[in-house]
Protein backbone atom coordinates (compact mmCIF):
# COMPACT_ATOMS: atom_id res chain seq x y z
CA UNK A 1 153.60 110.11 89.67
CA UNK A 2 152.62 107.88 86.68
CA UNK A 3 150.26 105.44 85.49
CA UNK A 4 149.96 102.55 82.95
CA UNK A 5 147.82 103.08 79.56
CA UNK A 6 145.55 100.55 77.74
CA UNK A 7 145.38 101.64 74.83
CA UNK A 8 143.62 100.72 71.40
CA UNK A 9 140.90 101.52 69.10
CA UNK A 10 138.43 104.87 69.53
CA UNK A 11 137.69 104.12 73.15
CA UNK A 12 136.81 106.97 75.05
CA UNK A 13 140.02 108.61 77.23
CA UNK A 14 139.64 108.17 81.16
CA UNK A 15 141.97 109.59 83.83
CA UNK A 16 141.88 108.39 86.95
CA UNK A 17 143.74 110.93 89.76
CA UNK A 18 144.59 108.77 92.77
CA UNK A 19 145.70 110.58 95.87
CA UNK A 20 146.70 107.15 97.79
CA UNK A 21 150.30 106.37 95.96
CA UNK A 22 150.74 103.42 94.04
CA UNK A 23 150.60 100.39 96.53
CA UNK A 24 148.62 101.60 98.87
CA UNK A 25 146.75 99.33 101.62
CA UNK A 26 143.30 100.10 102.86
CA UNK A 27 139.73 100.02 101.82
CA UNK A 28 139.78 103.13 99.64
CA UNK A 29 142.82 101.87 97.55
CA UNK A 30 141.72 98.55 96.88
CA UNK A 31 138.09 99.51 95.94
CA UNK A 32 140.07 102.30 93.23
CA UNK A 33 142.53 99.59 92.07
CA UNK A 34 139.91 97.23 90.97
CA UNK A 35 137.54 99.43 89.36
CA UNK A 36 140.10 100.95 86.99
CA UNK A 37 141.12 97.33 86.31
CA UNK A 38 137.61 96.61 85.52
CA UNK A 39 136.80 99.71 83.46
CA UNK A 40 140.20 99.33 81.16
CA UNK A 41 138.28 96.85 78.85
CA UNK A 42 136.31 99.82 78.04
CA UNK A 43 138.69 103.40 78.06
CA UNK A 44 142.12 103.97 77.43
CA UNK A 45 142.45 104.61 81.23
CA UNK A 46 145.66 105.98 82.90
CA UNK A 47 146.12 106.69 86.61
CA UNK A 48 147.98 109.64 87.78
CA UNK A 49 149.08 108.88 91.70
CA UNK A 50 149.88 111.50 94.19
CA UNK A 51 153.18 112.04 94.22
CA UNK A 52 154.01 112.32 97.94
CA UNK A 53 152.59 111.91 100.94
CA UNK A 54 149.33 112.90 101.75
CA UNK A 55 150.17 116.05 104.63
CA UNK A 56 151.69 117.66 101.39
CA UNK A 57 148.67 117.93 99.64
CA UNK A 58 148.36 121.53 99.46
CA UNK A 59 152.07 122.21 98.30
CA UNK A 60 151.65 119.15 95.71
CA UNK A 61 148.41 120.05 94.19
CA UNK A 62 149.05 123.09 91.56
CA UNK A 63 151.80 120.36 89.78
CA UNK A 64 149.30 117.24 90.33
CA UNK A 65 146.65 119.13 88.51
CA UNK A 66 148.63 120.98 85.67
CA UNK A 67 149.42 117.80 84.34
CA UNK A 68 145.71 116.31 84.81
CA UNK A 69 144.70 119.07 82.64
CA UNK A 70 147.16 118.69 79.93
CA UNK A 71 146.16 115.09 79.57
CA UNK A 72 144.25 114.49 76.38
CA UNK A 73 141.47 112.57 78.34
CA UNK A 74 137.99 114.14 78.45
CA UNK A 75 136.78 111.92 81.42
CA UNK A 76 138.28 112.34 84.47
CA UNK A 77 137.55 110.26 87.92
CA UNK A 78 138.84 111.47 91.09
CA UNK A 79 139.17 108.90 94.31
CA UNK A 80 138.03 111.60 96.62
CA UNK A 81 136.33 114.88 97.94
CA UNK A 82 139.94 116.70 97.33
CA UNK A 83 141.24 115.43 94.45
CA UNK A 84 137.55 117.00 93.46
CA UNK A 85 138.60 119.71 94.24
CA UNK A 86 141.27 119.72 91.46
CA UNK A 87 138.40 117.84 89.22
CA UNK A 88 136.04 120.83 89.53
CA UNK A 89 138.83 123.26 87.78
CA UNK A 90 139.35 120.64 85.46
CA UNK A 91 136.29 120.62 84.81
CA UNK A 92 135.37 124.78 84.76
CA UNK A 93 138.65 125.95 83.01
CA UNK A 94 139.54 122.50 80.56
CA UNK A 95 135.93 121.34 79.42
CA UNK A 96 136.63 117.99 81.05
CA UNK A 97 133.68 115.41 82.13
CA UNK A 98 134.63 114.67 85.68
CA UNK A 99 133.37 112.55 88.13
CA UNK A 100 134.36 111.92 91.95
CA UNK A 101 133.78 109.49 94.45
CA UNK A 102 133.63 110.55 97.69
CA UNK A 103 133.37 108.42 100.87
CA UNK A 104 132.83 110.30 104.28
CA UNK A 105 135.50 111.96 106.31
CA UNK A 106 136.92 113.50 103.23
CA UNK A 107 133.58 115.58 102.79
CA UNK A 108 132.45 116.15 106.67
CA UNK A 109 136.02 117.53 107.97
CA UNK A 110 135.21 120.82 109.92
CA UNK A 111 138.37 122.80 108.68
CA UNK A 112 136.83 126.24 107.68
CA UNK A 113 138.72 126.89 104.14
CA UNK A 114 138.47 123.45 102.94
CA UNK A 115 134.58 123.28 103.92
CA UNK A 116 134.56 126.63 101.48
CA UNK A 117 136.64 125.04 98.88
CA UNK A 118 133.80 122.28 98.81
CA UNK A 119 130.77 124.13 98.77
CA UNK A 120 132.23 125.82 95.38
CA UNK A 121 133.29 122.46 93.91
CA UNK A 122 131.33 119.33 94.31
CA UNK A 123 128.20 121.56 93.05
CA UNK A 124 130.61 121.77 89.68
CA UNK A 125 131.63 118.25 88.99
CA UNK A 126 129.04 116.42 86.62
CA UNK A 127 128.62 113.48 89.40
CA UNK A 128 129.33 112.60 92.81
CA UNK A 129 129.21 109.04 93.90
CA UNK A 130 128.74 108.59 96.95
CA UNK A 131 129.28 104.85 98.15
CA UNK A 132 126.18 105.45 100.93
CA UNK A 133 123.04 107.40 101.67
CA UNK A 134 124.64 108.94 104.92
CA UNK A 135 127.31 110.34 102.61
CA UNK A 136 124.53 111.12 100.00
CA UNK A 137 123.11 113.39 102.49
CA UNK A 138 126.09 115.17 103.16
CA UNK A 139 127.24 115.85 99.75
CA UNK A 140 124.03 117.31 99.06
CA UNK A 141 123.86 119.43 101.95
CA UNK A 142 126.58 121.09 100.80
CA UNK A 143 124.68 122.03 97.60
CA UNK A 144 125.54 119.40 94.99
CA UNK A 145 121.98 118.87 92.55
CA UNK A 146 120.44 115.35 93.83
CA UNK A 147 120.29 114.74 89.80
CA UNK A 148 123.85 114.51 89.92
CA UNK A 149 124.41 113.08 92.90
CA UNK A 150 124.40 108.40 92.33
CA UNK A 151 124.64 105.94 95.21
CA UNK A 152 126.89 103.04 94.21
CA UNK A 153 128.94 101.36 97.32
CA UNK A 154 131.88 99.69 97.70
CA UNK A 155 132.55 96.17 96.17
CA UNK A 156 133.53 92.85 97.66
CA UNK A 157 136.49 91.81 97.21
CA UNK A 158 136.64 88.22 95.18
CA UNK A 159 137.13 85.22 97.43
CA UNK A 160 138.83 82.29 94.64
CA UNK A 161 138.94 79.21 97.74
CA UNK A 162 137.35 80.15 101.14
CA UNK A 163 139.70 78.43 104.11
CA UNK A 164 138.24 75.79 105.85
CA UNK A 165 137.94 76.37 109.88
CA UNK A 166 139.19 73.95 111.91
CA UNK A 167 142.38 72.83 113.83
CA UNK A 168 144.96 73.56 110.91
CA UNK A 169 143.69 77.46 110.31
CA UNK A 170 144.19 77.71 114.24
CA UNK A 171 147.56 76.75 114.35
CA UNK A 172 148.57 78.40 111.05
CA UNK A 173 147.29 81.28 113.06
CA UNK A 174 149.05 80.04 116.23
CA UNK A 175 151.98 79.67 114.84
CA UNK A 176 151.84 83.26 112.66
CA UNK A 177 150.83 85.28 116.21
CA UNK A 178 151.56 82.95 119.23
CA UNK A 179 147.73 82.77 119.82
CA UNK A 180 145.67 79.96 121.10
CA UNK A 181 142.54 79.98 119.35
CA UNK A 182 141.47 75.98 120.15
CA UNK A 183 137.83 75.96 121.51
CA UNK A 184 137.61 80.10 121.77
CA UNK A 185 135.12 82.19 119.76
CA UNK A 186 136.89 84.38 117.41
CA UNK A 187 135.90 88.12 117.48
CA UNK A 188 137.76 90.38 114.51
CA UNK A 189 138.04 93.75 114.00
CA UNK A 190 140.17 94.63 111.31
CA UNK A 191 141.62 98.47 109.91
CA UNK A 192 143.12 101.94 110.75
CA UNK A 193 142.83 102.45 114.71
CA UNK A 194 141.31 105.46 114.23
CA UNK A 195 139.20 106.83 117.24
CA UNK A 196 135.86 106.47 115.15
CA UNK A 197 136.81 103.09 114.88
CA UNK A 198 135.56 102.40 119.18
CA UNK A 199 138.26 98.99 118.80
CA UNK A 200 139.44 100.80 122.44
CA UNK A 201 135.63 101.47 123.86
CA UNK A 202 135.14 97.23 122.73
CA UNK A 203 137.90 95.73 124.22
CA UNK A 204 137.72 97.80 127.01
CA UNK A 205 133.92 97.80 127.98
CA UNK A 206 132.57 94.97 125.91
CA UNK A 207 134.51 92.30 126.03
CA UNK A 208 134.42 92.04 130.07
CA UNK A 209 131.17 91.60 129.61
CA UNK A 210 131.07 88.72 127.08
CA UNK A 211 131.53 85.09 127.77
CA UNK A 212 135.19 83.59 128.71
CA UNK A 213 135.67 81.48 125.45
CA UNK A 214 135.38 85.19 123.78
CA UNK A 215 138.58 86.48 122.03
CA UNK A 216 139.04 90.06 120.80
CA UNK A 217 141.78 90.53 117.84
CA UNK A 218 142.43 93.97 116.63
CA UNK A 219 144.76 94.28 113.57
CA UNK A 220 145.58 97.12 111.46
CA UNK A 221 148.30 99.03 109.96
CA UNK A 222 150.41 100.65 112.90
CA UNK A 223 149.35 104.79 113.32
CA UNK A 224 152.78 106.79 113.12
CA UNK A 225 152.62 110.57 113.34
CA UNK A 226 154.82 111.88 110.52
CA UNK A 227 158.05 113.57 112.75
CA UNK A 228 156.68 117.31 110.67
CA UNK A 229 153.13 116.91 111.70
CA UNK A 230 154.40 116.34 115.60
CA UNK A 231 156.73 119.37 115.49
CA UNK A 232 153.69 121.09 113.44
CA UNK A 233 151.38 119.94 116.19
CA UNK A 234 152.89 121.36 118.96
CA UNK A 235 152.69 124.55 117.75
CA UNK A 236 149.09 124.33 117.45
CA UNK A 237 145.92 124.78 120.00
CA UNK A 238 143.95 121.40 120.89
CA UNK A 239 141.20 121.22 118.78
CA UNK A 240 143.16 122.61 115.65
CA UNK A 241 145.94 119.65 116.33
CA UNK A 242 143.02 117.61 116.46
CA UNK A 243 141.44 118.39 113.27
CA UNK A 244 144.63 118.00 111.43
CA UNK A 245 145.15 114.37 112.47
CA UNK A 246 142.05 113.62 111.82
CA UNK A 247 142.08 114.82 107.99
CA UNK A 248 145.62 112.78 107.98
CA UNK A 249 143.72 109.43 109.22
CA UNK A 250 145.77 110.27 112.13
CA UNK A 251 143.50 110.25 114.88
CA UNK A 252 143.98 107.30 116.47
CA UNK A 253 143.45 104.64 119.68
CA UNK A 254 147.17 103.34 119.34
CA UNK A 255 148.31 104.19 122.12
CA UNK A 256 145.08 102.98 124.42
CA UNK A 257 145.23 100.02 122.00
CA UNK A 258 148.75 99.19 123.00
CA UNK A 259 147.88 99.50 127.05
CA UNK A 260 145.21 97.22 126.91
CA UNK A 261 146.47 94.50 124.50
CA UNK A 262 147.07 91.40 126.80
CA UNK A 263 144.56 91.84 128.83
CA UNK A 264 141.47 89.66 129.31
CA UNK A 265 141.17 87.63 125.69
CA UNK A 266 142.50 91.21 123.70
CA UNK A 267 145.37 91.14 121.34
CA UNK A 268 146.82 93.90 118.97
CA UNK A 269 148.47 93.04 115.85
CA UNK A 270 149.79 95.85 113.90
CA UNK A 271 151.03 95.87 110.06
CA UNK A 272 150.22 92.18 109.35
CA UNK A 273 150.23 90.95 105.83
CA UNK A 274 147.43 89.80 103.72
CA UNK A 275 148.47 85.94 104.55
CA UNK A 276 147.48 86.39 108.21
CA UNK A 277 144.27 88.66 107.42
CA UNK A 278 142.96 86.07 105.56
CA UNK A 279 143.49 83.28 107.90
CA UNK A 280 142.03 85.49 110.92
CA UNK A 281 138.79 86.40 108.56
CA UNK A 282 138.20 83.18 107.79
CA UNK A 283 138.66 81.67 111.42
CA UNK A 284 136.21 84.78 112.64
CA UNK A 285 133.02 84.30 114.37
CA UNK A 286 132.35 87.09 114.10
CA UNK A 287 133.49 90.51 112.33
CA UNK A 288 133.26 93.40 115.03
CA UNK A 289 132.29 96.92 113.67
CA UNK A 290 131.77 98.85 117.08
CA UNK A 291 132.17 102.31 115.97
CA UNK A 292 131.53 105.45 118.17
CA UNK A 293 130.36 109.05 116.56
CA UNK A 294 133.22 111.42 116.56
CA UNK A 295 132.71 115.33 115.30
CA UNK A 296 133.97 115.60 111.86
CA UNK A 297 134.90 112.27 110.87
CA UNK A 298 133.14 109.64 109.78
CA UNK A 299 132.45 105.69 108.75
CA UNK A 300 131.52 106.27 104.65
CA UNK A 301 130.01 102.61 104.04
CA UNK A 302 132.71 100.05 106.25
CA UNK A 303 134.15 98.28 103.21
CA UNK A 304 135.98 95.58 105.52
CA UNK A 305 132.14 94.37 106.25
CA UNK A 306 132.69 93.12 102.74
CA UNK A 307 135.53 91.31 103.49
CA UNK A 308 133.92 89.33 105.96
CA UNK A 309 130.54 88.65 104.58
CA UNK A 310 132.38 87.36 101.51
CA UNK A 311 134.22 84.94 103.44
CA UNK A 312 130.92 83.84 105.61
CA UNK A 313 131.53 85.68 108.41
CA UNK A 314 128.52 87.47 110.12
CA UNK A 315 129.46 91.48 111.25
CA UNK A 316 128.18 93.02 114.28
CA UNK A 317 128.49 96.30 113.56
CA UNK A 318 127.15 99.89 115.44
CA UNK A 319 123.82 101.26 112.92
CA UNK A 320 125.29 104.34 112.51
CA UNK A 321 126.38 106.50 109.31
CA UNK A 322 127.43 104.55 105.53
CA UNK A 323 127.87 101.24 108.27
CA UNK A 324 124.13 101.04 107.55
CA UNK A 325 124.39 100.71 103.64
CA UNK A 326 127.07 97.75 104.38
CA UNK A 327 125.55 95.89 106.84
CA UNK A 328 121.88 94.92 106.33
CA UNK A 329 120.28 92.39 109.45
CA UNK A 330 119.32 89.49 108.48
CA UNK A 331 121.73 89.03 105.73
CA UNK A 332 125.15 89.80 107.00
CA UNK A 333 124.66 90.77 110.36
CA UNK A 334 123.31 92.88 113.11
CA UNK A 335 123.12 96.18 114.05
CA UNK A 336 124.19 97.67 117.42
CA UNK A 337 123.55 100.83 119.68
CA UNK A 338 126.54 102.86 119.17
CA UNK A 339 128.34 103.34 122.27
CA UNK A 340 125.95 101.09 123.94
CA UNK A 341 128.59 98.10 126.30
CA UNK A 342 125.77 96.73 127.99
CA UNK A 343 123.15 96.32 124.66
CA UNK A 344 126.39 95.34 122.39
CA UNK A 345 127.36 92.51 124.71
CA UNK A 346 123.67 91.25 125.43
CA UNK A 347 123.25 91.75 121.33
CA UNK A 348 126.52 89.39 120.65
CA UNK A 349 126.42 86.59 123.50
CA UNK A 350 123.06 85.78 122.26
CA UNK A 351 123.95 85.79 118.46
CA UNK A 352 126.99 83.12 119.38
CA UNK A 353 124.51 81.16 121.82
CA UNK A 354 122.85 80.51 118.91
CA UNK A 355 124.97 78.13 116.96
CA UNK A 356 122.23 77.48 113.99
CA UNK A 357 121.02 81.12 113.67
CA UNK A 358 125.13 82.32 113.67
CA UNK A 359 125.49 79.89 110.71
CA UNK A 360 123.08 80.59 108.76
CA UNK A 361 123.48 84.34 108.62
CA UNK A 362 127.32 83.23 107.79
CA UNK A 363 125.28 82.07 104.77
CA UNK A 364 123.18 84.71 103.82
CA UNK A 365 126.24 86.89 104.22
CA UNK A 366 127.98 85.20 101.45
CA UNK A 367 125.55 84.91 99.21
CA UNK A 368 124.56 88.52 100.13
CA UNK A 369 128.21 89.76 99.52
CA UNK A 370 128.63 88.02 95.74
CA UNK A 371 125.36 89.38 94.72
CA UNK A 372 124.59 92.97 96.24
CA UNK A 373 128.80 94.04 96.12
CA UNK A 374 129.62 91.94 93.25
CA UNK A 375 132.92 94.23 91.58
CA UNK A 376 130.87 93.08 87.68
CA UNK A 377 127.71 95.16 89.65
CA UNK A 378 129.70 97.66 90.70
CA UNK A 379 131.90 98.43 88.02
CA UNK A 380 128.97 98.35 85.91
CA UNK A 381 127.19 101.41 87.27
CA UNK A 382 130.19 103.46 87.08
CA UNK A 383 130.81 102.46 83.34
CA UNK A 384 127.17 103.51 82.62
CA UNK A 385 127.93 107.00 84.04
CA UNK A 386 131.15 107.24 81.85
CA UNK A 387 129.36 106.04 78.94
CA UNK A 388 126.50 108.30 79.57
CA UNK A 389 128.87 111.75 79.76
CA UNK A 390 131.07 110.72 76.81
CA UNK A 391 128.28 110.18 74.50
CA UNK A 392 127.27 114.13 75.89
């Protein structure tokens, strides 16, 4: 556990508490990375990073947060609803400001004792972000005052050179995965393969319903079960196992994922680098976002919608939950009937019939991206909140 200090001048102190460790790949950790990069101009900010892995949270905790509350800082951000936790005592027994952002599953898990945990908490912190209305609504069920409750989402990652698509991306892709892309329609889904995800429920029920030229790449980190939480597991009844994994991030379509790659135009890449996710956003006709509802978990705001509208590429994406906040039709997309094969594949063959209407909303999406998500935008609103609580 550490973190690097800018230092200088009478700035105000800011600790961030990270529960991802340093390095970290996924939406969450990227978002966190560059707002503390962007907010260092203006605090003496250090990060504190979980010190282990994440299924050890509640042996790791009482050390994680003794030395939060020695540090000298008197604002504190936490990435999450449980590092909040530790925020709210922080904030109750040190005096400190504290704010967290929270982002979906992290406040909706239906595990009894944490739920109770929460309700005392978030109402304690002096703001929750909350990077969509759908979490918005949560948080403040769950008795947090709407005045201290702020919207901000997600921001878009920065693009420097957008890649040209044509016959050299397609073999740079052919030669990185073996994959013929030449004259095919690209559709992407990219992240975790988490059940809430529906990459299974697409490939499985859309897809055969799409046109022939269609081709359906899932990539994403691959979803190992930690050796303890399988022997932990197994001592456990169904739904209880089930909860766990899916407070772990653990809940996952591998294995389905795995049996159908292969199969009519699918293909499953697992733990590719950032190289070969650029190439395949920017070769994408489409980003696919066909997520199913799934009790106690789910989609915060869909950051990697970002990532694709940034580049120019259009998301289809299920209307349901935070998705909504990130994708907006008309300007970077549509929005599908969750769980809907027949209506998503209708929905999608027509959108890629339509050469000019598909490129212009590649467009919009771009343009969309740099303005509404821009990280100045973004990191912006959070610095007025800071600003706002250290002149208290």
């Amino acid at each position: 556990m550490g973190g690097e200090t800018t230092g200088g001048g009478a700035r105000p102190g800011l600790l961030f508490l990270v529960r991802r460790a340093a390095g970290s790949i996924g939406g969450v950790q990227s978002h966190g990375s560059r707002l503390a990069a962007g907010l260092a101009a203006d605090f003496d900010l250090e990060q504190f990073f979980w010190p282990g892995p994440l299924w050890a949270s509640p042996f790791l905790m009482p050390r994680f947060q003794r030395k939060a509350a020695a540090h000298p800082a008197k604002l504190v951000h936490c990435d999450d609803a449980l590092t909040g936790l530790m925020g709210a005592r922080l904030a109750r027994r040190e005096g400190k400001k504290v704010v967290a952002t929270v982002h979906g599953m992290d406040v909706v898990l239906p595990f009894g004792p944490y739920q109770r945990r929460l309700r005392r908490a978030l109402p304690g912190l002096h703001r929750v972000v909350c990077v969509s209305r759908a979490t918005a609504d949560r948080v403040i069920e769950r008795g947090v005052d709407p005045g201290r409750v702020v919207i901000i989402p997600n921001a878009a990652e920065e693009v420097a050179e957008p890649l040209v698509k044509g016959p050299e991306l397609l073999a740079r892709i052919r030669r990185r995965t073996g994959i013929d892309l030449s004259g095919k329609r690209l559709l992407f889904s990219l992240g975790r393969p988490v059940v809430r995800k529906g990459f299974d429920f697409f490939a499985s029920q859309v897809l055969p319903r799409l046109p022939g030229d269609c081709v359906y790449i899932v990539a994403g980190p691959t979803a190992a079960v930690p050796p303890v939480i399988k022997a932990v597991g197994s001592l456990l009844g169904r739904r209880t196992r089930r909860l766990l994994l899916v407070s772990l991030g653990l809940y996952t379509s591998h294995q389905e994922l795995v049996a159908l790659n292969g199969r009519r135009g699918f293909h499953y890449l697992t733990d590719i680098d950032d190289e070969l996710r650029n190439l395949l956003l920017h070769a994408a006709d489409l980003l696919i976002m066909p997520n199913i509802v799934v009790p106690g978990d789910m989609e915060g705001f869909g950051i990697v919608a970002l990532e694709a509208s940034v580049r120019g590429v259009p998301v289809a994406a299920s209307g349901i939950e935070g998705i909504t906040d990130a994708v907006t039709p008309g300007k970077n997309g549509i929005l599908l009937p969750a769980g809907d094969a027949v209506a998503q594949a209708e929905a999608i063959a027509a959108l890629l019939a339509d050469r000019p209407r598909l490129a212009a909303l590649g467009r919009s999406a771009a343009a969309h991206a740099r303005e509404r998500f821009s990280l100045g935008r973004i990191t912006e609103a959070y610095r007025a909140i800071f600003q706002e609580l250290a002149a208290e």
